[in-house]
N, C-alpha and C. Protein backbone atom coordinates (compact mmCIF):
# COMPACT_ATOMS: atom_id res chain seq x y z
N UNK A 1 -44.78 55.62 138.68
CA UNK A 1 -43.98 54.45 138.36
C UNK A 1 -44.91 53.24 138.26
N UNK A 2 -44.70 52.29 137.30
CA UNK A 2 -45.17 51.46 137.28
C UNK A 2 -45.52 50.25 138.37
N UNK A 3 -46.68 49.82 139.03
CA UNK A 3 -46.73 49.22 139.70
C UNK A 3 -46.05 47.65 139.67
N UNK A 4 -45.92 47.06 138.64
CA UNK A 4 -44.95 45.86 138.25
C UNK A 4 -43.63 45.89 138.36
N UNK A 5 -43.28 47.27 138.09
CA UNK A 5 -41.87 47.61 138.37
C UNK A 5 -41.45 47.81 139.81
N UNK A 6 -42.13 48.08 140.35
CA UNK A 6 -42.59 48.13 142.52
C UNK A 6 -42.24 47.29 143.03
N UNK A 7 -42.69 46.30 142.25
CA UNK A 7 -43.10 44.55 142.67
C UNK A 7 -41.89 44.28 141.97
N UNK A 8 -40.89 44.63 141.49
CA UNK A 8 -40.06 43.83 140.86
C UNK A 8 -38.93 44.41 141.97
N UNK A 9 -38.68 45.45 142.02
CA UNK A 9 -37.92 46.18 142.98
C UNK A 9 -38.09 45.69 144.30
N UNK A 10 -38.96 45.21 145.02
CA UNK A 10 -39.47 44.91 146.25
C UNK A 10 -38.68 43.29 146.39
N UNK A 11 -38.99 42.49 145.50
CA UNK A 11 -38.49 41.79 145.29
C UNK A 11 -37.01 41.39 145.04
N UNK A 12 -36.34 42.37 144.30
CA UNK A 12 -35.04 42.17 144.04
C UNK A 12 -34.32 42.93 145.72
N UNK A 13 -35.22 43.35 146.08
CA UNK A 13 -34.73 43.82 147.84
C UNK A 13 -34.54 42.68 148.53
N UNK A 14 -35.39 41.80 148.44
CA UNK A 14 -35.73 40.85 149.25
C UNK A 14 -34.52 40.06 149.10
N UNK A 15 -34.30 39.44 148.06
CA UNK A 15 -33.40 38.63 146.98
C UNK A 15 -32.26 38.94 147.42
N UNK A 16 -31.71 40.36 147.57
CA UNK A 16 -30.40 40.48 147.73
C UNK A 16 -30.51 41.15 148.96
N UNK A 17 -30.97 40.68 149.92
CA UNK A 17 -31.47 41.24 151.53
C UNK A 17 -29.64 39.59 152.14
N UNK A 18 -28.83 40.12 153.05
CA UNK A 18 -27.85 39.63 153.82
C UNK A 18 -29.46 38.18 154.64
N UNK A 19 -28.78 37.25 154.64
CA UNK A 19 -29.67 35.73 155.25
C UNK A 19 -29.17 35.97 156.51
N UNK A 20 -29.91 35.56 157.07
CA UNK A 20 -29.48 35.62 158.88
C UNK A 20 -29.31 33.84 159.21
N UNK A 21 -28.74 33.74 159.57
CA UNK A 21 -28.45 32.19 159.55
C UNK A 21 -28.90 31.21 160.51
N UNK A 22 -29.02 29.81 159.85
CA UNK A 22 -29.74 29.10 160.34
C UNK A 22 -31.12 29.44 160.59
N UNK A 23 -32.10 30.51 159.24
CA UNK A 23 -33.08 30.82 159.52
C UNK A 23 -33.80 31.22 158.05
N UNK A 24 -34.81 30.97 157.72
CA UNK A 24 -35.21 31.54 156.87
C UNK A 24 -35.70 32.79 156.39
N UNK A 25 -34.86 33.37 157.70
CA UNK A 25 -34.98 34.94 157.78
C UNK A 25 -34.04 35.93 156.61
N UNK A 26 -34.36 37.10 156.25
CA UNK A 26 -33.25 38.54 155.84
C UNK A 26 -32.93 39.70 156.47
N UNK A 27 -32.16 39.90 156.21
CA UNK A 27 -32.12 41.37 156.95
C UNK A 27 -32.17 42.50 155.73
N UNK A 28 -33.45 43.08 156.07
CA UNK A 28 -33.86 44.22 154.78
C UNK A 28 -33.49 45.55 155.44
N UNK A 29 -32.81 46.22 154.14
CA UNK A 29 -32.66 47.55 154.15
C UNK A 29 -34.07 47.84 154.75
N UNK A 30 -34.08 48.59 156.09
CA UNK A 30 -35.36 49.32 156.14
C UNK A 30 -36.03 50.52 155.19
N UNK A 31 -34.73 51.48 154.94
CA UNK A 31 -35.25 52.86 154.28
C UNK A 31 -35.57 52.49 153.36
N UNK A 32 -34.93 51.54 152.37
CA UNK A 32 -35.67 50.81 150.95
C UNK A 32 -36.27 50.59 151.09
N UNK A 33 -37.27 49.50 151.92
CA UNK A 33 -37.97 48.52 151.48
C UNK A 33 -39.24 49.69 151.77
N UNK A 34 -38.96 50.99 153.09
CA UNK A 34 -40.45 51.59 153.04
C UNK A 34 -40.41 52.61 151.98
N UNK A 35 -39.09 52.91 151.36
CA UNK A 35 -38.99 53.74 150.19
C UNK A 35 -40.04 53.44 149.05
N UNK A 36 -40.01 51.94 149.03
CA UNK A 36 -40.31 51.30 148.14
C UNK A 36 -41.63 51.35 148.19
N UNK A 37 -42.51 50.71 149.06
CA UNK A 37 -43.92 50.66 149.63
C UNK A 37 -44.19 52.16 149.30
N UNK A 38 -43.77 53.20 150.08
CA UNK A 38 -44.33 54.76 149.47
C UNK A 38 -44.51 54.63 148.15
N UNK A 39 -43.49 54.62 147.50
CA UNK A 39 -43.74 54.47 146.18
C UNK A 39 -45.29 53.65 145.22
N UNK A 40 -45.16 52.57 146.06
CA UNK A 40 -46.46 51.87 145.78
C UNK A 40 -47.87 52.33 146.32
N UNK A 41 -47.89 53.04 147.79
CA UNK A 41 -48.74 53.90 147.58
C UNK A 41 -49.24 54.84 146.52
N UNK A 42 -48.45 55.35 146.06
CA UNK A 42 -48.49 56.27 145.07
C UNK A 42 -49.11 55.61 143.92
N UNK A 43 -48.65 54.92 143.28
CA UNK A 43 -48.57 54.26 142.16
C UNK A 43 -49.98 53.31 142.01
N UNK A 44 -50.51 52.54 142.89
CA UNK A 44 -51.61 51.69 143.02
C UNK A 44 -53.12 52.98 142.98
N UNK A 45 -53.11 54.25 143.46
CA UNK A 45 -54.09 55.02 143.34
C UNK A 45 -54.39 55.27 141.89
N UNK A 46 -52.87 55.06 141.33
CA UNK A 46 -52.91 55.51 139.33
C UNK A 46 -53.71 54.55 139.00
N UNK A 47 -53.39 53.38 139.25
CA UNK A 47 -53.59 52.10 138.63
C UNK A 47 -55.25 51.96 138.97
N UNK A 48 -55.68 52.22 139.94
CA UNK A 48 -56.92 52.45 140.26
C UNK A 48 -57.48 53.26 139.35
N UNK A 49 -57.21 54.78 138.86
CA UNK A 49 -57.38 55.52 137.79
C UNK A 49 -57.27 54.84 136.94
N UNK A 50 -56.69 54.06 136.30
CA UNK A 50 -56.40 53.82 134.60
C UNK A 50 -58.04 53.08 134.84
N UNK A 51 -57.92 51.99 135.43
CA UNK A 51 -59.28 50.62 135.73
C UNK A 51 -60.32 51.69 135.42
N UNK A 52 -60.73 53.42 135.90
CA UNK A 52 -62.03 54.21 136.31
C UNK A 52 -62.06 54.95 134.83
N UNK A 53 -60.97 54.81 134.22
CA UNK A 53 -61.02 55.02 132.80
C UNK A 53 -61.17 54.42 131.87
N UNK A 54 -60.74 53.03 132.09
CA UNK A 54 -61.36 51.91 131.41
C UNK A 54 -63.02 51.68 131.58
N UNK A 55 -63.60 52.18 132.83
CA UNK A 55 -64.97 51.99 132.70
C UNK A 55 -65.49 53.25 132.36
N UNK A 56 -64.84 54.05 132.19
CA UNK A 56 -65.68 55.46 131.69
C UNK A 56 -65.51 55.28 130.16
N UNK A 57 -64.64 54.58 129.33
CA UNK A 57 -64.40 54.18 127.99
C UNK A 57 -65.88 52.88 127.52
N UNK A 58 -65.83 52.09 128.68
CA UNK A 58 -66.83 50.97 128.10
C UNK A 58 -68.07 51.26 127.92
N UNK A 59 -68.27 52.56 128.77
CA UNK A 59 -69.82 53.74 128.83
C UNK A 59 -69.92 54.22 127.65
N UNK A 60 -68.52 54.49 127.34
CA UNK A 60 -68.66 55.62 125.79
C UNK A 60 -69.40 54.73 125.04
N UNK A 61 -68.24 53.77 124.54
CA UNK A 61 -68.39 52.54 123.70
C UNK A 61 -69.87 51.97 123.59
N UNK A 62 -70.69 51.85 125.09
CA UNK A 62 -71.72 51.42 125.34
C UNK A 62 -73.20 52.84 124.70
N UNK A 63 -72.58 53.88 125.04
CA UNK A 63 -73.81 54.88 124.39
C UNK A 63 -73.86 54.37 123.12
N UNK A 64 -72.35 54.83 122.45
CA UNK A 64 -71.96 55.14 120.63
C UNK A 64 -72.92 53.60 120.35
N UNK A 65 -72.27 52.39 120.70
CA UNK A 65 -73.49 51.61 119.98
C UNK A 65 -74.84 52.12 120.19
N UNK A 66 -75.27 52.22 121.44
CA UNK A 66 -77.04 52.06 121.51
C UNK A 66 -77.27 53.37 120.55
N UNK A 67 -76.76 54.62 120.40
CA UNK A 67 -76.37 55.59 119.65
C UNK A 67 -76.84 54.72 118.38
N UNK A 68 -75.63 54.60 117.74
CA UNK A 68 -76.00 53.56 116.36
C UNK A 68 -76.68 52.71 116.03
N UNK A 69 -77.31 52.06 117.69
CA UNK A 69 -78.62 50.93 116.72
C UNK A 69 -79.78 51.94 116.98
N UNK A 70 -80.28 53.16 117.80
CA UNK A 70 -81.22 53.58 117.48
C UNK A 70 -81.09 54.77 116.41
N UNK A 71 -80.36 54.53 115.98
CA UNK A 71 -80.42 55.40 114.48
C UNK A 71 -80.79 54.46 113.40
N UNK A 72 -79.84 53.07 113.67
CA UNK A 72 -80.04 52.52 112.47
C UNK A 72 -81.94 52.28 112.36
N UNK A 73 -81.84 51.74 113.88
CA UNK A 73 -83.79 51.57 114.31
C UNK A 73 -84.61 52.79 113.40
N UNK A 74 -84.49 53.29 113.96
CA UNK A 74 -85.14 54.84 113.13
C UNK A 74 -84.70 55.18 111.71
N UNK A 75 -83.90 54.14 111.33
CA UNK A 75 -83.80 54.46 109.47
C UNK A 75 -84.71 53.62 109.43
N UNK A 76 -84.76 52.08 110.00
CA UNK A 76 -85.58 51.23 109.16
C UNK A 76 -86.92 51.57 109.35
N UNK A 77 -87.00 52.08 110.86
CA UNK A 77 -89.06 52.58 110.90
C UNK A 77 -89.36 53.27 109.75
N UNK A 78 -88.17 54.42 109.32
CA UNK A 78 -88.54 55.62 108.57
C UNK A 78 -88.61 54.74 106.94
N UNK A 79 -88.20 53.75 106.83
CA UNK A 79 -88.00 52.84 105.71
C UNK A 79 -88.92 51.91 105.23
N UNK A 80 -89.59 51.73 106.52
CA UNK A 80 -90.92 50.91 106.57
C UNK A 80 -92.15 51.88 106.65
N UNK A 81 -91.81 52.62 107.24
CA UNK A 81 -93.19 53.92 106.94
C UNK A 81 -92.89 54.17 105.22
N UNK A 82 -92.31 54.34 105.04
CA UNK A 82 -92.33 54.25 103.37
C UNK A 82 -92.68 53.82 102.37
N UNK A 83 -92.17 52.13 103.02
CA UNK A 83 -92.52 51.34 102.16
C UNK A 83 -94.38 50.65 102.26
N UNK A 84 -94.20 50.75 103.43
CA UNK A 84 -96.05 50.54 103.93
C UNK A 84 -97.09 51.47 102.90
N UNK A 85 -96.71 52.59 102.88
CA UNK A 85 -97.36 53.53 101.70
C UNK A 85 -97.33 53.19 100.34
N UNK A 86 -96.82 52.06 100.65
CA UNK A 86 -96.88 51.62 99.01
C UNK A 86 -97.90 49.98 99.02
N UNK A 87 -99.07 49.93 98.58
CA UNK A 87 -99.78 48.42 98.90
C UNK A 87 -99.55 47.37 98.27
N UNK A 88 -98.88 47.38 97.19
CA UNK A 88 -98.18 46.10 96.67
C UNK A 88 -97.17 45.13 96.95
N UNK A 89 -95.98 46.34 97.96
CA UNK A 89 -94.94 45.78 98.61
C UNK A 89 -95.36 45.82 100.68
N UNK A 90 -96.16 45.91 100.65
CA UNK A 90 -96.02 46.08 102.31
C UNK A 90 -95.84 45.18 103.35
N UNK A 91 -96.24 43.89 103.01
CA UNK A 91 -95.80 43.21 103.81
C UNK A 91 -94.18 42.81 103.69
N UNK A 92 -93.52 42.54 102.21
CA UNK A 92 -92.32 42.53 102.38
C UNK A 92 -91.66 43.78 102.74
N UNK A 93 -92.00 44.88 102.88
CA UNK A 93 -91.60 45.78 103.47
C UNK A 93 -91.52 45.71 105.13
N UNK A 94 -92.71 45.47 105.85
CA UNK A 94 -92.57 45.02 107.54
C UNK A 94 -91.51 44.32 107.53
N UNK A 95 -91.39 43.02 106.57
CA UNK A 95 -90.37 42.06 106.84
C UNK A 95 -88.72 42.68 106.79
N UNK A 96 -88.83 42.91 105.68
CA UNK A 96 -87.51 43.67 105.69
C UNK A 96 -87.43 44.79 107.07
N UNK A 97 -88.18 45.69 107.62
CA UNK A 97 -87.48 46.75 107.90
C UNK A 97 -87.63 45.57 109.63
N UNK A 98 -88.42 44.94 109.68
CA UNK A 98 -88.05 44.17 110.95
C UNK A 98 -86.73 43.42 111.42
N UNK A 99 -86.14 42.40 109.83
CA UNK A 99 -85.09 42.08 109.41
C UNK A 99 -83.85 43.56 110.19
N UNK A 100 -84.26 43.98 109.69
CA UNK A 100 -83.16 45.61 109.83
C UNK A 100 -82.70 45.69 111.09
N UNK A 101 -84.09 45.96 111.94
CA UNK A 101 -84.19 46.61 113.38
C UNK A 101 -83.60 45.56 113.75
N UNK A 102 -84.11 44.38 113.65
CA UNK A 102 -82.97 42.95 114.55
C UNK A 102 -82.04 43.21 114.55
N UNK A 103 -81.45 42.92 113.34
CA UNK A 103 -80.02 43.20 112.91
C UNK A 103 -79.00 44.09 113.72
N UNK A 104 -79.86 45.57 113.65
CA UNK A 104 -79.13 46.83 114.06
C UNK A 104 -79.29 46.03 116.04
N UNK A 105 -80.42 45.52 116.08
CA UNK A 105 -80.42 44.72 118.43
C UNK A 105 -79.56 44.42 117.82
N UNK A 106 -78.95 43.43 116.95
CA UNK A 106 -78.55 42.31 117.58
C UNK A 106 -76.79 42.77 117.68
N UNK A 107 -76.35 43.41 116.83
CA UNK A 107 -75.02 44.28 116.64
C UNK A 107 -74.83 45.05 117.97
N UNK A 108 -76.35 45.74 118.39
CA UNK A 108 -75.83 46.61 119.00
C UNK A 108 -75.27 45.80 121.15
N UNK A 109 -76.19 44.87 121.04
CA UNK A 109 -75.63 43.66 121.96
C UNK A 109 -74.77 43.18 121.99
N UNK A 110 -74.26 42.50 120.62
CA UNK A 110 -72.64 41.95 120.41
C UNK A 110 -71.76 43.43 121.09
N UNK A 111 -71.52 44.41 120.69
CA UNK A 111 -71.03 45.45 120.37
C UNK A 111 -70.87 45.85 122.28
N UNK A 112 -72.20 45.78 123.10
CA UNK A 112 -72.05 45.77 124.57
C UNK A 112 -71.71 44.77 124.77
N UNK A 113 -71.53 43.89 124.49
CA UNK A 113 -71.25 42.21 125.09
C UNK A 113 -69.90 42.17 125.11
N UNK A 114 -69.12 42.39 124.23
CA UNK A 114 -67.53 43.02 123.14
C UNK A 114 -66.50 43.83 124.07
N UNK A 115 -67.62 44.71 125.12
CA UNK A 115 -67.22 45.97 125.31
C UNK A 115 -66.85 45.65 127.08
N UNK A 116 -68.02 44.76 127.01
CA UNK A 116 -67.97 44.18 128.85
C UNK A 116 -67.19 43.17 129.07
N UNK A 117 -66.70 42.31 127.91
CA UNK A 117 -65.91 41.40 127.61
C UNK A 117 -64.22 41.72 127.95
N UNK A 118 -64.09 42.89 127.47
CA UNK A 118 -63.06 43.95 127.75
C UNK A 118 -62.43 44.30 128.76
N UNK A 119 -63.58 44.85 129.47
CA UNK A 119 -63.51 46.02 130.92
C UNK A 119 -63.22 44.69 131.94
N UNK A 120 -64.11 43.45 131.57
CA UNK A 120 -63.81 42.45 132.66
C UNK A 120 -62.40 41.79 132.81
N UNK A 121 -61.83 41.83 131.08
CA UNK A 121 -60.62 41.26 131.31
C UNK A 121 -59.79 42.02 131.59
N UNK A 122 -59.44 43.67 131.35
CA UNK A 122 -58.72 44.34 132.11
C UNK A 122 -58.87 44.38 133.34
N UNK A 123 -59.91 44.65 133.93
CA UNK A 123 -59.69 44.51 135.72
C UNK A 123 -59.70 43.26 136.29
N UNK A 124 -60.08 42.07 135.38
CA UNK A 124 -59.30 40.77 136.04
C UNK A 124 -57.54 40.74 136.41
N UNK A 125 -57.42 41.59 135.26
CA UNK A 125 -55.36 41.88 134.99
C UNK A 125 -55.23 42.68 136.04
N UNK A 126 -55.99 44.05 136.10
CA UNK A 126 -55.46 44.69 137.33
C UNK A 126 -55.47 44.03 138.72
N UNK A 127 -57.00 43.30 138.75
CA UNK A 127 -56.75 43.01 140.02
C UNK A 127 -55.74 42.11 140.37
N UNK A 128 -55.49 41.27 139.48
CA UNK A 128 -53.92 40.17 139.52
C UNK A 128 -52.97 40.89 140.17
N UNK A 129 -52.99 42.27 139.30
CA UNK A 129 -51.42 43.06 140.15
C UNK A 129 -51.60 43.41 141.27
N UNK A 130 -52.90 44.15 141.44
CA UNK A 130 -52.95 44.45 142.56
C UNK A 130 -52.90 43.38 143.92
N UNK A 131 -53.30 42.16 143.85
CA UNK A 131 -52.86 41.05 144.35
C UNK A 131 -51.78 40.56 144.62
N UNK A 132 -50.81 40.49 143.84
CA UNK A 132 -49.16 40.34 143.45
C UNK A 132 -48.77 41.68 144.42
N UNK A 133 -48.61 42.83 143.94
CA UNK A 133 -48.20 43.70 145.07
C UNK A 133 -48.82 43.71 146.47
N UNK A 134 -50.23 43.35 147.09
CA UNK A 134 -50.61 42.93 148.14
C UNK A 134 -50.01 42.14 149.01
N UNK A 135 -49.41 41.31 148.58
CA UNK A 135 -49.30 40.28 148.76
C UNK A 135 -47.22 40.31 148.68
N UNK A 136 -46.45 41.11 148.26
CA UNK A 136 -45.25 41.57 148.20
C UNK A 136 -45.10 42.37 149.31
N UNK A 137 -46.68 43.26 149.78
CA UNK A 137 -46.15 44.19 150.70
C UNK A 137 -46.40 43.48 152.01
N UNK A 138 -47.37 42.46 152.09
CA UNK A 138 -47.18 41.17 153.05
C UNK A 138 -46.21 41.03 153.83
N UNK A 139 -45.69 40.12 152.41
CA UNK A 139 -44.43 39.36 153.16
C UNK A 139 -43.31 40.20 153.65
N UNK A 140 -42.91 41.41 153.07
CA UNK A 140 -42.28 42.70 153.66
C UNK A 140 -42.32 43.07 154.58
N UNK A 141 -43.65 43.32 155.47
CA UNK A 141 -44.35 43.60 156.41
C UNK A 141 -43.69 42.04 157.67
N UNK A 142 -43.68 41.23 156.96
CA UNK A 142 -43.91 39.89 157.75
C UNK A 142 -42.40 39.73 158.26
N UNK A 143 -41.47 39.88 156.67
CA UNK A 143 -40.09 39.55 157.18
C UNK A 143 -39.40 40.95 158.11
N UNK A 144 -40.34 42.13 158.00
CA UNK A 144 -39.49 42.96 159.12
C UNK A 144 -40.00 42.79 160.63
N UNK A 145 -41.22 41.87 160.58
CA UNK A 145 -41.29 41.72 162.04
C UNK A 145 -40.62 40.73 161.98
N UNK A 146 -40.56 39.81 162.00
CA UNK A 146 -39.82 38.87 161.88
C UNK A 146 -38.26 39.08 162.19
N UNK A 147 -37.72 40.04 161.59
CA UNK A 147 -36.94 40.69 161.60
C UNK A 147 -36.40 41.46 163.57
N UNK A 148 -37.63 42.28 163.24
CA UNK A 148 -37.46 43.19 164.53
C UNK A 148 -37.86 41.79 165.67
N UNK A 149 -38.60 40.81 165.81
CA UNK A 149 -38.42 40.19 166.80
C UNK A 149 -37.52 39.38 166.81
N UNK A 150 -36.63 38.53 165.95
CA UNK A 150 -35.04 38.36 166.29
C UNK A 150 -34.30 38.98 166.59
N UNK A 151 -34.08 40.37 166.29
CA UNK A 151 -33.32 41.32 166.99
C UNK A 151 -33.92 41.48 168.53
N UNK A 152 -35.15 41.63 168.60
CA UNK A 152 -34.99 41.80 169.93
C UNK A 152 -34.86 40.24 170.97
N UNK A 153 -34.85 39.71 170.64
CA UNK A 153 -34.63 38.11 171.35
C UNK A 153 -33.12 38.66 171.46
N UNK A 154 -32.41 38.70 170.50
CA UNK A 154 -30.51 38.41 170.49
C UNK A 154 -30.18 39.90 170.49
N UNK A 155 -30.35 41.11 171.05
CA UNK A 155 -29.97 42.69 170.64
C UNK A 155 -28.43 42.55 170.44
N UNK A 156 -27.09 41.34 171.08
CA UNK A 156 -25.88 41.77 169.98
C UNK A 156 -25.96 41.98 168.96
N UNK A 157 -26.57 41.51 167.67
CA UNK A 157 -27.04 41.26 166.53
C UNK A 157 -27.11 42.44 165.97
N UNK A 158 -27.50 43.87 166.91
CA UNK A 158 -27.66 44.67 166.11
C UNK A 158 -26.73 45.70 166.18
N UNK A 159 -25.77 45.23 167.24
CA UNK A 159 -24.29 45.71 166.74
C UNK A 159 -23.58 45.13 166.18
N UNK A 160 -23.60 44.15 165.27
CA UNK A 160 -23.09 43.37 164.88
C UNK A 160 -22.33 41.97 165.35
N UNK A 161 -22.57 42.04 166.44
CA UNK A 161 -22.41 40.91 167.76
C UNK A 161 -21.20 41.27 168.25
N UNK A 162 -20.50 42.72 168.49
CA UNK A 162 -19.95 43.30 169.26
C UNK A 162 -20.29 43.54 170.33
N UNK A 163 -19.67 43.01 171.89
CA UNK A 163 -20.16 43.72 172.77
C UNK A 163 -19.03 44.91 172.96
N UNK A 164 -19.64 45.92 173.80
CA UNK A 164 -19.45 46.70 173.94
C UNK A 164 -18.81 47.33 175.57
């Protein structure tokens, strides 16, 4: 399940959690709210996966260029060994096949630069969520103590202020 959807659920618990009065307290379904948290266990290990696939993608991305500029590299050497064998054109030949090899750095940098540009802004996003749900399972955590130590100050409360 989607971890945003966790956080939305956790939330709409909270939201429609009975107010205990004169307090800025709720009273949360317990089995939900740890229903819920399991769930997010679950779900935050994926989310961890997708991020370890996103960097096993920026590796690919990162060979296939250096891949492609040392090919393109090795056309232009093989282009300039060529043209060098010829003595009328050779120096514009160095020039050109130097022209080339730049070209093919300088692509193949944009192309990693492009790629890291990427991977950083997806796990800036993940880590956001993962923050946002951190930080959901917090206050969860916070309002059931919170919780369990008003009940135990007042224990009618948890018969409904029946005595018995």
């Amino acid at each position: 399940m989607d971890i945003l959807h966790l956080v939305d659920r956790l939330e709409e618990l909270i939201n429609n959690s009975r107010d205990i009065p004169f307090t800025r307290n709720v009273i949360i379904d317990e089995d939900r709210m740890l229903d819920i948290i399991d769930q997010m266990r679950v779900a935050i290990p994926e989310e961890v996966k997708k991020s370890q696939q996103i960097l096993a993608q920026k590796d690919r991305v990162i060979a296939q260029a250096k891949e492609e500029a040392d090919r393109t590299v090795a056309i232009a050497k093989e282009k300039s060994e060529k043209l060098i064998d010829r003595d009328s054109i050779v120096l514009d030949a160095q020039k050109k096949a130097k022209q080339i090899e730049s070209a093919a750095e300088q692509r193949a940098e944009k192309t990693q630069a492009e790629a890291d540009e990427y991977v950083a802004e997806t796990l800036t996003n993940l880590e956001i969520a993962l923050e946002r749900v951190l930080n959901q399972v917090r206050n969860g955590i916070y309002i059931l103590e919170e919780e369990n130590r008003f009940l135990s100050v007042d224990p009618d409360l948890k018969s409904g202020g029946k005595k018995e």
